[in-house]
Protein backbone atom coordinates (compact mmCIF):
# COMPACT_ATOMS: atom_id res chain seq x y z
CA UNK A 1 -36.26 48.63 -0.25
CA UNK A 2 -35.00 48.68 3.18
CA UNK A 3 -31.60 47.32 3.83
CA UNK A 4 -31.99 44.29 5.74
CA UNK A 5 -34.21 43.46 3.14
CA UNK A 6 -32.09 43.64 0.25
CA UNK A 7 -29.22 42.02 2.62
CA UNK A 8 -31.40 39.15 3.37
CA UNK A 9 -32.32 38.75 -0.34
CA UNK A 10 -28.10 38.55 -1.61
CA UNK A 11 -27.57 35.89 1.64
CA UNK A 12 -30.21 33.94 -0.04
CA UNK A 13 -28.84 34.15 -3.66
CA UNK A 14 -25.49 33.40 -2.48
CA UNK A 15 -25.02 29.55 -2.76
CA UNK A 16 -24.14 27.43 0.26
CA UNK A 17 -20.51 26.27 0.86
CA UNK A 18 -20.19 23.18 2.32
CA UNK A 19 -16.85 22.70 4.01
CA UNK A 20 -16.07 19.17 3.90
CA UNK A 21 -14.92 17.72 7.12
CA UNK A 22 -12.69 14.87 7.88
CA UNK A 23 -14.09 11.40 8.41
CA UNK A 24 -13.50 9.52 11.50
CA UNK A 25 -9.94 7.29 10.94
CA UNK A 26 -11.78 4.13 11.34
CA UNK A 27 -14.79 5.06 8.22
CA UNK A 28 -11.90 5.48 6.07
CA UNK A 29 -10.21 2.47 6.60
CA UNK A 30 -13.14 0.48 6.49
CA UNK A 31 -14.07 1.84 3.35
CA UNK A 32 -10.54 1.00 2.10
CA UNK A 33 -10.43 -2.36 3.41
CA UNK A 34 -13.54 -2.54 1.16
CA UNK A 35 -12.06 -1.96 -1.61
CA UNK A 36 -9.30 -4.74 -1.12
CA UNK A 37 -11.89 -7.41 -2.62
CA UNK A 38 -12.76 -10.35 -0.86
CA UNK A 39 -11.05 -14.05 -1.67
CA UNK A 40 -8.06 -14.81 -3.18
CA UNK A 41 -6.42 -13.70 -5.83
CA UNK A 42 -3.63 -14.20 -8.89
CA UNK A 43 -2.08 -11.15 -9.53
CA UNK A 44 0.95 -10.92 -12.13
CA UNK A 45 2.97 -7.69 -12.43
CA UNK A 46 6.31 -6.33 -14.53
CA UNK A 47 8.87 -5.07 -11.96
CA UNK A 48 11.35 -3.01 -13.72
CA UNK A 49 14.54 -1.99 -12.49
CA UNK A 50 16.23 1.38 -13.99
CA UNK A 51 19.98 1.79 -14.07
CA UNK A 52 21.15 4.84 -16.06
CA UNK A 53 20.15 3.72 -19.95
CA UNK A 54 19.68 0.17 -18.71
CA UNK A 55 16.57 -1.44 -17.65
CA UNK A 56 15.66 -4.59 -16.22
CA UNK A 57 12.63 -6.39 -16.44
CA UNK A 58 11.36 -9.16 -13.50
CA UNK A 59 7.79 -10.86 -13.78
CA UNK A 60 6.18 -11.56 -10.23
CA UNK A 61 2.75 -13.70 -9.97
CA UNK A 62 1.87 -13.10 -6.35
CA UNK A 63 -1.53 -15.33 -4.84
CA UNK A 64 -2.25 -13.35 -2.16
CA UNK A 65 -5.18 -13.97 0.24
CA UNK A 66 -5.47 -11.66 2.38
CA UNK A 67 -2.27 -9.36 4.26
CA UNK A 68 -1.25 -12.24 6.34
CA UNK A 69 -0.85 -14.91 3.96
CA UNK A 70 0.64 -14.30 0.78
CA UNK A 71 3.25 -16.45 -1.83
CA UNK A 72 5.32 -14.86 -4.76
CA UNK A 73 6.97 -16.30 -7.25
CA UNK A 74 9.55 -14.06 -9.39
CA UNK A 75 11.14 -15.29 -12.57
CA UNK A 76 14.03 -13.18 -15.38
CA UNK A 77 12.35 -11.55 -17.88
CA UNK A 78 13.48 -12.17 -21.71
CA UNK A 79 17.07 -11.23 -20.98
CA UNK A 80 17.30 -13.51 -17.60
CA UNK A 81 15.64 -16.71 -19.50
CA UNK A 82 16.02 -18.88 -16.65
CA UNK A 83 19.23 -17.61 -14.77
CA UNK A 84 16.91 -15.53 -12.41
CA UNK A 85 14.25 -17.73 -9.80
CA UNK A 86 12.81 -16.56 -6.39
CA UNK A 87 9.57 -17.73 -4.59
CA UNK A 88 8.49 -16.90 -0.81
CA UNK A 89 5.50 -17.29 1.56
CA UNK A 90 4.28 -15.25 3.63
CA UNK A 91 2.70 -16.27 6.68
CA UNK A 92 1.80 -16.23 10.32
CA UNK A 93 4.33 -13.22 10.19
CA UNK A 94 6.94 -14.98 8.44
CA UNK A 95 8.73 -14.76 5.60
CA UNK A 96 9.61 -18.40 3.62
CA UNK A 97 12.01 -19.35 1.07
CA UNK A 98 14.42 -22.10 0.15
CA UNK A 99 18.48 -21.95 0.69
CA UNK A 100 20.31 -24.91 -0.66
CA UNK A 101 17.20 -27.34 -0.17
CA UNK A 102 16.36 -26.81 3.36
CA UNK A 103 13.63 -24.23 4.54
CA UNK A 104 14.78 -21.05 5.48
CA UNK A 105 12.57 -18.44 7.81
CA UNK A 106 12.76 -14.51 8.90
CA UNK A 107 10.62 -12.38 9.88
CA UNK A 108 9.15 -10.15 7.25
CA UNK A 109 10.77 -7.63 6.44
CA UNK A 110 9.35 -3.96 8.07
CA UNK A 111 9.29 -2.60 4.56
CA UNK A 112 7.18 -4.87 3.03
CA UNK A 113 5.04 -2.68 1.16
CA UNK A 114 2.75 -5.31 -0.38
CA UNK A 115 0.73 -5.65 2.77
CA UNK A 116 -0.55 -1.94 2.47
CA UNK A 117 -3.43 -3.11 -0.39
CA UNK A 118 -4.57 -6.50 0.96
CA UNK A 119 -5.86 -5.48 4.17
CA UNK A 120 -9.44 -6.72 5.30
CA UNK A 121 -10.51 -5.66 8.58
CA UNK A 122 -10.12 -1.96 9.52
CA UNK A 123 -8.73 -3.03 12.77
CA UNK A 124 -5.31 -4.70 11.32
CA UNK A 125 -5.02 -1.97 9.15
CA UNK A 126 -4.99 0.73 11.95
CA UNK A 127 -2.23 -1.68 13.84
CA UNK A 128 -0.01 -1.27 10.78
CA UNK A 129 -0.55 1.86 10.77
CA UNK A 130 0.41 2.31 14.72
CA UNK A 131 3.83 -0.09 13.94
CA UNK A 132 4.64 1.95 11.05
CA UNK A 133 4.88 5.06 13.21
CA UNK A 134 2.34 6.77 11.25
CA UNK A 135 -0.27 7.18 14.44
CA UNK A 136 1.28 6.92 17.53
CA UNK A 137 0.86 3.86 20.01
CA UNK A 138 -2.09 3.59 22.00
CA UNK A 139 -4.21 5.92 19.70
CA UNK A 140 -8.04 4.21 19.98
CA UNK A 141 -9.59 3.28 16.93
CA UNK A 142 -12.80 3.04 18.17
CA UNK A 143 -14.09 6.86 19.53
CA UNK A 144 -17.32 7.98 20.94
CA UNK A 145 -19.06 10.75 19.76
CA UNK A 146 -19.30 13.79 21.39
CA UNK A 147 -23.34 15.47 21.95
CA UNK A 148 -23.52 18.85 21.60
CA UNK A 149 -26.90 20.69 20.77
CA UNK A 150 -28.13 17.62 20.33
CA UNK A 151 -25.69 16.54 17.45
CA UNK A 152 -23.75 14.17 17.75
CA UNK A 153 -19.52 14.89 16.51
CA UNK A 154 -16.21 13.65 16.70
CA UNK A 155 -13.29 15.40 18.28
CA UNK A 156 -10.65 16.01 15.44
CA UNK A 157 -7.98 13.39 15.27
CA UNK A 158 -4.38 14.88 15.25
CA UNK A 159 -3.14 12.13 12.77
CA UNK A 160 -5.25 13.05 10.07
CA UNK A 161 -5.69 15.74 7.64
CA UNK A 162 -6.52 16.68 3.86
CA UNK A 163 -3.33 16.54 1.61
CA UNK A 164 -2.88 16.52 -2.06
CA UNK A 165 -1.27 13.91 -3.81
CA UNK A 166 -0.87 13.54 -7.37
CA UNK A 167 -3.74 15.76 -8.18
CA UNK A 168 -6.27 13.75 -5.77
CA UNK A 169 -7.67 15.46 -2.84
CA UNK A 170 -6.59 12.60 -0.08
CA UNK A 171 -6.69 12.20 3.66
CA UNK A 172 -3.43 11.78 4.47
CA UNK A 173 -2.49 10.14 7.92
CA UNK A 174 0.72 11.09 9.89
CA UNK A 175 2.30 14.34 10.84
CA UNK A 176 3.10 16.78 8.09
CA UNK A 177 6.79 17.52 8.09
CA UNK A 178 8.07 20.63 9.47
CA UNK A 179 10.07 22.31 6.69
CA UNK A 180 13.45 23.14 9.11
CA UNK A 181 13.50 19.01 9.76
CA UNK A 182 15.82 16.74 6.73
CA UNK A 183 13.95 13.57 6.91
CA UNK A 184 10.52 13.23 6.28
CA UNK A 185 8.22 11.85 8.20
CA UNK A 186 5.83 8.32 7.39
CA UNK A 187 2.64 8.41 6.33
CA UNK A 188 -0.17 7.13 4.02
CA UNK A 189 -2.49 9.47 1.53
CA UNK A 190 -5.49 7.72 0.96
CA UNK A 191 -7.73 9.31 -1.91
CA UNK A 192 -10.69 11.44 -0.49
CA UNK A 193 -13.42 10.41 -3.46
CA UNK A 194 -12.54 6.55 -4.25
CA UNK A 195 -10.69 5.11 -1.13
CA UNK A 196 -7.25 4.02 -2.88
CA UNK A 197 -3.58 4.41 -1.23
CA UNK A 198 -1.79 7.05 -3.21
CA UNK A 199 1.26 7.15 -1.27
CA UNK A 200 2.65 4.84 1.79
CA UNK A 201 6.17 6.79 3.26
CA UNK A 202 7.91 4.63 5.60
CA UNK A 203 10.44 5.49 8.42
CA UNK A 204 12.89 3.87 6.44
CA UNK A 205 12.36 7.20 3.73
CA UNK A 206 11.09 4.70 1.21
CA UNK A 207 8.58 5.70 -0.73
CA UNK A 208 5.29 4.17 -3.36
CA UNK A 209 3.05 5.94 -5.56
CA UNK A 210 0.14 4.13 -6.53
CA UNK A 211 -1.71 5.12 -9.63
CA UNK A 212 -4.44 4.49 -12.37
CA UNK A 213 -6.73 1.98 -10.37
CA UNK A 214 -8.79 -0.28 -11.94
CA UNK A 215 -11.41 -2.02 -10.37
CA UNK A 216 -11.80 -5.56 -10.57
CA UNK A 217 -13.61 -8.83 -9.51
CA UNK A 218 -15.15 -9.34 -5.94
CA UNK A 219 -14.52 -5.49 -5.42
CA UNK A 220 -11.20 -5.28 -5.95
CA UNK A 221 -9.60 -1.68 -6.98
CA UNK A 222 -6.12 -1.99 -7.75
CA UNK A 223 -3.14 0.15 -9.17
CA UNK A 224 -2.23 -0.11 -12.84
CA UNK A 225 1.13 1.71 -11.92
CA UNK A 226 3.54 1.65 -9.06
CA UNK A 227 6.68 3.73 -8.45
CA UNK A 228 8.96 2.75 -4.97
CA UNK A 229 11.54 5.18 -4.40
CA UNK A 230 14.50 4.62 -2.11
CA UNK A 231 17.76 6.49 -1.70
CA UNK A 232 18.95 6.53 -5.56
CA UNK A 233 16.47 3.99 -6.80
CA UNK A 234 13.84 3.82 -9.02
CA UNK A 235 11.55 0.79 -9.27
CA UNK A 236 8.62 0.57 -11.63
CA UNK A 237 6.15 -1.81 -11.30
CA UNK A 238 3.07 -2.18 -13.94
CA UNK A 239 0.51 -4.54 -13.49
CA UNK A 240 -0.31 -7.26 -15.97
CA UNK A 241 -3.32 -9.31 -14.34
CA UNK A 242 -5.68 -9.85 -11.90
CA UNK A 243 -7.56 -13.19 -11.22
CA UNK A 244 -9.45 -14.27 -8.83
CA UNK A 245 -9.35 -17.84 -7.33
CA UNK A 246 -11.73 -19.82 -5.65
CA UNK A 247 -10.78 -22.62 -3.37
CA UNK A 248 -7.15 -21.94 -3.01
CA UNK A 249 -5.35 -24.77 -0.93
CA UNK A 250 -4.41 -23.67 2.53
CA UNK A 251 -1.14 -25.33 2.08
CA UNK A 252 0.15 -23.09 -0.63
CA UNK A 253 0.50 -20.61 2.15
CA UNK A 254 2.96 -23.07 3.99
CA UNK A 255 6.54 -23.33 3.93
CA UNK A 256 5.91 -27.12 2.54
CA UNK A 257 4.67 -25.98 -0.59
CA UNK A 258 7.65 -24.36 -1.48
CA UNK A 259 9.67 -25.77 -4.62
CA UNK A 260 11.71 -23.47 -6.25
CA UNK A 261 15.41 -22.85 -5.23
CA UNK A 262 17.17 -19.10 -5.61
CA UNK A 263 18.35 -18.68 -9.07
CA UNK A 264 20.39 -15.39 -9.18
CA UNK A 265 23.45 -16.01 -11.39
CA UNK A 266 22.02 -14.24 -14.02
CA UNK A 267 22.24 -10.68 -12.37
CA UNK A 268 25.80 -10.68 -11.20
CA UNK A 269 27.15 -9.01 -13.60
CA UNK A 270 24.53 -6.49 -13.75
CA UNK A 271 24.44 -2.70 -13.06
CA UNK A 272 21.07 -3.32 -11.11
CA UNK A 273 22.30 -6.53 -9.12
CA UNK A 274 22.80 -4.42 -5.85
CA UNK A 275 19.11 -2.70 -6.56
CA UNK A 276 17.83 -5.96 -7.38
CA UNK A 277 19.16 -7.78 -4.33
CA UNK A 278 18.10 -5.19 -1.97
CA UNK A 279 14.27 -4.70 -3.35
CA UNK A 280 13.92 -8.31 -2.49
CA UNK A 281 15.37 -8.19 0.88
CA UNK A 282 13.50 -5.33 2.13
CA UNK A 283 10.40 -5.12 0.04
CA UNK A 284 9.41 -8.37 -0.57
């Protein structure tokens, strides 16, 4: 047998390798956005607070309709009782709340990590991402192909790339730290096979873990397991429920609807009051 022959018999017993490439920045976040549900929805969750052999347990039931309007309501677990009450709503870019019976407003808070799974539209996700320093300002969203050969591509996006995070192939967006610079820097890991966030890192150094999804009514996929990491904290947060809700008054989104006072004698004495205090200042 000659030896092209043979040659051209091995190339076709070899098996193909597909090398995957990476999807334009826009298909993935469209095809996360579709996997934040559609509607409203009740979601309760166990927020617990480590400090050395102590931990702390807070219940949150958030309704959250979409990443612009949103309203928690935290309560003590069995060793608060009652001595532990906070509610907010989240709206038009605000952040709502009650101090000594009159309405109290801020802006929320730049670390407000709950936004990151309740976006809808691709287009206010990619915004985020641009004021979370994660792709720089000005980047387009929208790209047009390139024809070459009579194929249409897309030029590579210098934002993106494949990462692994917690044993998931993701595609993570932001620029990989050099290993000479101390502080990290942001980004988001967003898994490659079922379109979840695995990871958000903010400038701030703060960082979640998402884990053990779970998909749910109207779409939904959400995390079972949470971990938010900042300086020497620890917070775990483990989901109970997830409800949806049809026909949700617009005016529980308003600062009107608001009717629960801060109740926070009951961590004062605590270890985790400083941990406490902060998480719901800056993440919530």
């Amino acid at each position: 047998m000659k030896a092209s022959v043979f040659l051209n018999l091995v190339y076709l017993l070899i098996p193909a390798v597909s090398v995957a490439a990476l999807l334009p920045t826009k298909t993935i976040l469209q095809k996360t956005v579709d996997n934040a549900g559609s509607g409203a929805y009740s979601i309760e969750q166990d927020v617990q607070f480590t400090n050395g052999d102590e931990t702390l347990s807070v219940k949150e039931v958030w309704l959250i309709e979409n990443e612009k309007n949103m309203r928690l309501s935290v309560s003590g677990g069995k060793d608060l009782n009652n001595s532990f009450k906070l509610q907010f709503v989240y709206s038009g870019g605000q952040k709502f709340s009650l101090s000594n019976g009159s309405k109290k407003n801020e802006k929320i808070p730049e670390d407000f990590l709950e936004r990151f799974f309740n976006f809808r539209s691709p287009e206010a996700f990619f915004n985020q991402l641009i004021m979370s320093s994660i792709i720089p300002a000005g980047s387009p969203l929208n790209r047009t192909p390139i024809k070459s050969n009579g194929n249409f591509t897309y030029e590579p996006e210098p934002w993106t790339r494949f990462s692994r995070t917690g044993g998931a192939v993701t595609y993570a967006f932001g620029s990989a730290t050099p290993p000479e610079q101390e502080a990290n820097n942001p980004g988001i890991w967003i898994e490659q096979d079922l379109f979840v966030i695995r990871k958000v890192r903010l400038k701030s150094q703060v960082e979640m873990s998402a884990n053990n999804y779970n998909q749910f009514a109207k779409g939904l996929y959400y995390p079972r397991q949470r971990t938010i990491r900042w300086g020497n904290n620890t917070v775990t947060i483990r989901l109970i429920s997830v409800s949806p809700r049809a026909n949700v008054p617009a005016n529980l989104f308003q600062a009107t609807s608001l009717d629960i006072s801060p109740k926070v004698d009951g961590i004062t004495s605590l270890p985790a009051k400083d941990a406490i205090t902060e998480f719901y200042t800056r993440f919530r």
